[in-house]
Protein backbone atom coordinates (compact mmCIF):
# COMPACT_ATOMS: atom_id res chain seq x y z
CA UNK A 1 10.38 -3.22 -47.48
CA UNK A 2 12.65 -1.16 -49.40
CA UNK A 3 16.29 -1.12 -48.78
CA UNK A 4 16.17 2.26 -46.83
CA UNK A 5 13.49 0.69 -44.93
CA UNK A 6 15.37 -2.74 -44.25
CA UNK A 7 18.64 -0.65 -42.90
CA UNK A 8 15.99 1.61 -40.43
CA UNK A 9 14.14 -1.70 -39.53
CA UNK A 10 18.16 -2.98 -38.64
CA UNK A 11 19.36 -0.02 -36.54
CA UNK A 12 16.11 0.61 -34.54
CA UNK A 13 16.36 -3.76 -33.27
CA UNK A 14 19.95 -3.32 -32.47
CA UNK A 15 18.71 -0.76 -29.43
CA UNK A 16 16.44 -2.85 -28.19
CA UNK A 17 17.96 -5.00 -25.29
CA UNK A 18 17.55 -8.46 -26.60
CA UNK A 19 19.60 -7.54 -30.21
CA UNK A 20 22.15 -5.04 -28.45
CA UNK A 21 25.52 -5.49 -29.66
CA UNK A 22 24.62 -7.90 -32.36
CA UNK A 23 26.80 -7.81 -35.44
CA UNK A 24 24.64 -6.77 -38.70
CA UNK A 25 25.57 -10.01 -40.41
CA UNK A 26 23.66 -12.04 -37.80
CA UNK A 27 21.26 -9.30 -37.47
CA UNK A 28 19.80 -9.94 -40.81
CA UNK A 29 19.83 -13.30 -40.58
CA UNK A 30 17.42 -13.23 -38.17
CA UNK A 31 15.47 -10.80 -40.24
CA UNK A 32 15.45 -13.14 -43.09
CA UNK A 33 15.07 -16.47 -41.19
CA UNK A 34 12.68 -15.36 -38.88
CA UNK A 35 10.78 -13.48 -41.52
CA UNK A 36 9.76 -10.81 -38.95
CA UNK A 37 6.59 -8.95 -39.71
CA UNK A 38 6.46 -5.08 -39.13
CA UNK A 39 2.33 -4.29 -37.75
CA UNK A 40 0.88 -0.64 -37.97
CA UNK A 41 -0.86 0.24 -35.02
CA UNK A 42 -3.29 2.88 -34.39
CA UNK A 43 -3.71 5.29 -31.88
CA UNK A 44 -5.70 3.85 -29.09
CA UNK A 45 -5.13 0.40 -30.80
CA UNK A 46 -4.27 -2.29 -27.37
CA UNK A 47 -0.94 -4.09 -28.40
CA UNK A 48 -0.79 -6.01 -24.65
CA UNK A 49 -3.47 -6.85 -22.86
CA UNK A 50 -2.90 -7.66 -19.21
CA UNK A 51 -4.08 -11.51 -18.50
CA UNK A 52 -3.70 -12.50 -21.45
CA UNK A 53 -1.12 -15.37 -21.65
CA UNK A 54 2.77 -14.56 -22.62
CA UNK A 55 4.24 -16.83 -26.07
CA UNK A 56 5.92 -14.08 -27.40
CA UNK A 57 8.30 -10.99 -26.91
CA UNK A 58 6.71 -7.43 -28.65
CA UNK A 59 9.07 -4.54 -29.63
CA UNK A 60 7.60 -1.44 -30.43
CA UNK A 61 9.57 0.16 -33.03
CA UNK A 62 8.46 3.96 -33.23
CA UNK A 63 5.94 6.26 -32.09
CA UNK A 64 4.48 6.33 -28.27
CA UNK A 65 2.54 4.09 -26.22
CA UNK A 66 0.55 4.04 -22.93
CA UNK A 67 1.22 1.58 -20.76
CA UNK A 68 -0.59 0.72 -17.42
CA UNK A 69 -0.55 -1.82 -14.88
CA UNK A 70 -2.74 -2.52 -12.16
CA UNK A 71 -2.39 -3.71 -8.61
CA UNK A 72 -3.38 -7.62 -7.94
CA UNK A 73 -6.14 -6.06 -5.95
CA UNK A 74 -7.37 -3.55 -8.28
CA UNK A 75 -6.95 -0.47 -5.88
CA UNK A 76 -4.45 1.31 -7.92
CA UNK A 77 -2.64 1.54 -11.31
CA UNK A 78 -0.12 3.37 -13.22
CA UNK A 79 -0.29 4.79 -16.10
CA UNK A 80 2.98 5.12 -17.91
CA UNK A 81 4.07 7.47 -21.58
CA UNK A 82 6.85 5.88 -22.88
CA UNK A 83 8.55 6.70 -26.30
CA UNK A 84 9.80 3.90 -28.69
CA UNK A 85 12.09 1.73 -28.92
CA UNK A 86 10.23 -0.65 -26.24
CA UNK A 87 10.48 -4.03 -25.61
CA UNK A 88 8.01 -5.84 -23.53
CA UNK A 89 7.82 -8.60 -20.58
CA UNK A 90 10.59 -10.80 -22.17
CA UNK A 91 10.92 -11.75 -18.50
CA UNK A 92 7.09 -13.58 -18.34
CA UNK A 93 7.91 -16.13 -21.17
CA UNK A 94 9.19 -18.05 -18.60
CA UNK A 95 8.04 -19.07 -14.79
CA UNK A 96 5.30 -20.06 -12.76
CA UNK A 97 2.79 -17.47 -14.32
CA UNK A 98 3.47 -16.94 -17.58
CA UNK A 99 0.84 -14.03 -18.42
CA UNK A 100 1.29 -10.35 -19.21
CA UNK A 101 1.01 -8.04 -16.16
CA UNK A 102 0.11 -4.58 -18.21
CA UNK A 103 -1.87 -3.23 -20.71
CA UNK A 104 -0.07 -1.48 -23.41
CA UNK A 105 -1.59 0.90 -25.98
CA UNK A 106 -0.71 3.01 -29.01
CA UNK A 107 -1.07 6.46 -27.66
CA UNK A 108 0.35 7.60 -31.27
CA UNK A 109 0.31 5.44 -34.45
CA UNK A 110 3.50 2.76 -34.36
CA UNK A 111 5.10 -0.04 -35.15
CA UNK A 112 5.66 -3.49 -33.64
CA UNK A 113 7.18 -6.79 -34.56
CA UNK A 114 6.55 -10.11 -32.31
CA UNK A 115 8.67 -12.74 -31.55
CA UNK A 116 7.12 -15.81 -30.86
CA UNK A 117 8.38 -18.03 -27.75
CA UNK A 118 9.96 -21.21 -29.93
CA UNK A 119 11.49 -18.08 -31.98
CA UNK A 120 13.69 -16.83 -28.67
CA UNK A 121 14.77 -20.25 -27.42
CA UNK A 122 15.90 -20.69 -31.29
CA UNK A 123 17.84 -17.34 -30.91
CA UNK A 124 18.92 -17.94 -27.17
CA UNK A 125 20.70 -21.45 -28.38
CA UNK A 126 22.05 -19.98 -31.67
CA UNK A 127 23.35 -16.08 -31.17
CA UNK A 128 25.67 -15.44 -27.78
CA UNK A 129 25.14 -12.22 -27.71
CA UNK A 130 21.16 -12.91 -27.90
CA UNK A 131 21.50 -15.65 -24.83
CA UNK A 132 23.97 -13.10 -22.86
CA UNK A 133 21.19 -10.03 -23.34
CA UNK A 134 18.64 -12.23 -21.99
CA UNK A 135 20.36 -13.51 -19.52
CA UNK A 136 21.36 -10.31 -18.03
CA UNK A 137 17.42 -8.55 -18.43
CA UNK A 138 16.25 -11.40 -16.53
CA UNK A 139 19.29 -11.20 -13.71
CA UNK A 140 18.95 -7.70 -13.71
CA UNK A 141 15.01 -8.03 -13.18
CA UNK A 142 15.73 -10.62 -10.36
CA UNK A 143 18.15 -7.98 -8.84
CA UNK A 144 16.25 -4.98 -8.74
CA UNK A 145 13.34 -7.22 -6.86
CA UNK A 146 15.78 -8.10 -4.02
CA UNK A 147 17.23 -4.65 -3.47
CA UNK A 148 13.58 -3.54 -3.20
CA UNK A 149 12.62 -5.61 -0.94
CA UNK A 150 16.14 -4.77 1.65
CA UNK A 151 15.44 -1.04 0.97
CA UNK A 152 15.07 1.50 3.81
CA UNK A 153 11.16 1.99 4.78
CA UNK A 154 12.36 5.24 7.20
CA UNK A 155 12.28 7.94 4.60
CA UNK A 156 10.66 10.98 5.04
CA UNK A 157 6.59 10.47 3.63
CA UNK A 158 7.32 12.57 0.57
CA UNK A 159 10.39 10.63 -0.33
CA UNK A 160 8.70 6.97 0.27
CA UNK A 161 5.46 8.57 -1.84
CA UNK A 162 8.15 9.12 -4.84
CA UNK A 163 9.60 5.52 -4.03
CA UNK A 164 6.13 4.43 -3.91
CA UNK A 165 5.69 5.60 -7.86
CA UNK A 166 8.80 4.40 -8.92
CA UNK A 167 8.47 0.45 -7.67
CA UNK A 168 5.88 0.97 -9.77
CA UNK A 169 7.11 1.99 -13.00
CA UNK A 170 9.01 0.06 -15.97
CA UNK A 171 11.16 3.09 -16.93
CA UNK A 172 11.95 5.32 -14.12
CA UNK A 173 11.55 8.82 -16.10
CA UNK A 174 9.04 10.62 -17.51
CA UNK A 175 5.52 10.96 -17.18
CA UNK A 176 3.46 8.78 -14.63
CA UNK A 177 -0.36 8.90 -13.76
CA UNK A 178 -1.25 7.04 -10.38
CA UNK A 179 -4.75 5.94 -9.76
CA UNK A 180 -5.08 5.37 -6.47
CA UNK A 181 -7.63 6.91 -3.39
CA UNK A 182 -6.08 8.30 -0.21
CA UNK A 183 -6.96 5.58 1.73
CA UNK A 184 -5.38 3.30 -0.04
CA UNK A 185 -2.15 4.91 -0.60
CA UNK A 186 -2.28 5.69 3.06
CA UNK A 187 -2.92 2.21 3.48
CA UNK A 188 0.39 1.33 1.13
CA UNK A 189 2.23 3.79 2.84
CA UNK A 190 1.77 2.38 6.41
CA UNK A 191 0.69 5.78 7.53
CA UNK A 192 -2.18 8.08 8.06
CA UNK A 193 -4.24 9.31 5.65
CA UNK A 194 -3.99 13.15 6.80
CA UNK A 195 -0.57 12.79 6.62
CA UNK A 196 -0.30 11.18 3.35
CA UNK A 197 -2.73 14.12 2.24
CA UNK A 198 -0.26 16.86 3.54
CA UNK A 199 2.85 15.24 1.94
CA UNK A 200 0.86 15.19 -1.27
CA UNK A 201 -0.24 18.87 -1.22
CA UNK A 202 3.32 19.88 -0.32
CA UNK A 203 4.70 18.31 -3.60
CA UNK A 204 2.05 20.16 -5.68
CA UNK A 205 2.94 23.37 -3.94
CA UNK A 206 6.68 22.60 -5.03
CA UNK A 207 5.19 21.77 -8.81
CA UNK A 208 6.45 17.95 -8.69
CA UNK A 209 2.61 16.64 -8.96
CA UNK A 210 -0.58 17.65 -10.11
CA UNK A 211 -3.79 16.48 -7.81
CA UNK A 212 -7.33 15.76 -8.98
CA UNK A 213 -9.83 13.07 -6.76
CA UNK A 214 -8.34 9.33 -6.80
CA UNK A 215 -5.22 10.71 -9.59
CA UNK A 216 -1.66 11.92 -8.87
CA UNK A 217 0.10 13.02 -11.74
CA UNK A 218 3.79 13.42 -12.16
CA UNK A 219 5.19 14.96 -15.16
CA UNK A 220 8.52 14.05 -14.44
CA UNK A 221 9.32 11.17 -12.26
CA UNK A 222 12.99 11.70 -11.94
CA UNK A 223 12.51 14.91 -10.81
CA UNK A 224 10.27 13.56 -8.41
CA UNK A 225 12.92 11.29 -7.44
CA UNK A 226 15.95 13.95 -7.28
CA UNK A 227 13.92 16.41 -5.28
CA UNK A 228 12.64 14.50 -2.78
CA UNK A 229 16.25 12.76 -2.00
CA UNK A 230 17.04 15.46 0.28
């Protein structure tokens, strides 16, 4: 790795949320102790498989990848774009089920690095700053999950249909493809079917989703989200 290279390789970890706010001195001495390996990946090329058991934490440095997740029951999944930096499931090192919950893919040629598990407890007992960012994505995580479950459920049907999407998501922007029949979002949704259908069909007239059989796209989900607030 050239110089150039080394300094890139520097700037792009300190954006990630585990190395955020990390002085550059300590920053590459983890480089150099950890001797972190950058891996090319190619398009279509699975980084993540869901199942598969957690021991490390994955940051994809550049490029684009696809990342989807899939109900426990198998009758819907998301499909998410999201554009590097990304760091991955830090969250399912730890717990009662320690395996990855989503499939990520290159959906452009990238670049990762891995940190093994022994790696991050090393880093969580040596750097502050490392055990503070942790600390807090984990917290954060925890958070989120509580407020979700005291949230509202009397919404209007479009509104709990964009709510619907974004529980879903890892990054609440962007691009999101929802597999998913009527019935079963119906089914999600507590409500009827016919009216799930009509809700649906009103958001395509408005251009927030595109329909096809068992697929709702959204090609922005914060729009999604701001629209249907009112």
């Amino acid at each position: 790795m050239t110089a150039a290279e080394s300094l890139q390789f520097a700037n792009t970890l300190l954006t990630t949320p585990l190395f955020q706010g990390m002085c550059r001195a300590d920053l590459q001495d983890v480089i150099k102790t950890l001797g972190l390996a950058v891996e090319r990946k190619h398009k279509g090329e699975i980084i993540i498989a869901a199942g598969e058991a957690c021991g490390s934490v994955t940051i994809v440095l550049d490029g684009t990848v696809s990342v989807a997740t899939r109900s426990t029951d198998s009758s819907y999944e998301i499909i998410e774009t999201l554009v590097a930096p990304q760091q991955f499931q830090a969250e399912r090192l730890f717990g009662q089920r320690m395996l990855f919950t989503s499939t990520v893919k290159a959906a452009a040629p990238c670049r990762t690095i891995t940190i093994a598990k022994r790696d991050v407890l090393s880093l969580f007992d040596k750097y502050d700053i490392f055990r503070i960012n942790l600390l807090n994505q984990l917290v954060v995580k925890l958070q989120r999950e509580e407020a979700r479950n005291w949230s509202a459920t009397h919404y209007p049907l479009p509104r709990r249909i964009a709510l619907f999407i974004l529980r879903h998501c890892q990054y609440p922007a962007g691009a999101k493809t929802l597999r998913i029949t009527m019935n079963a979002l119906a089914a999600e949704l507590n409500d009827s079917r016919i009216n799930v259908s009509n809700a649906l069909n009103s958001l395509r007239a408005q251009g927030l989703i595109e329909l096809t059989r068992g697929i709702i796209r959204v090609p922005a989900l914060e729009t999604l989200y701001e629209r249907t607030a009112t």
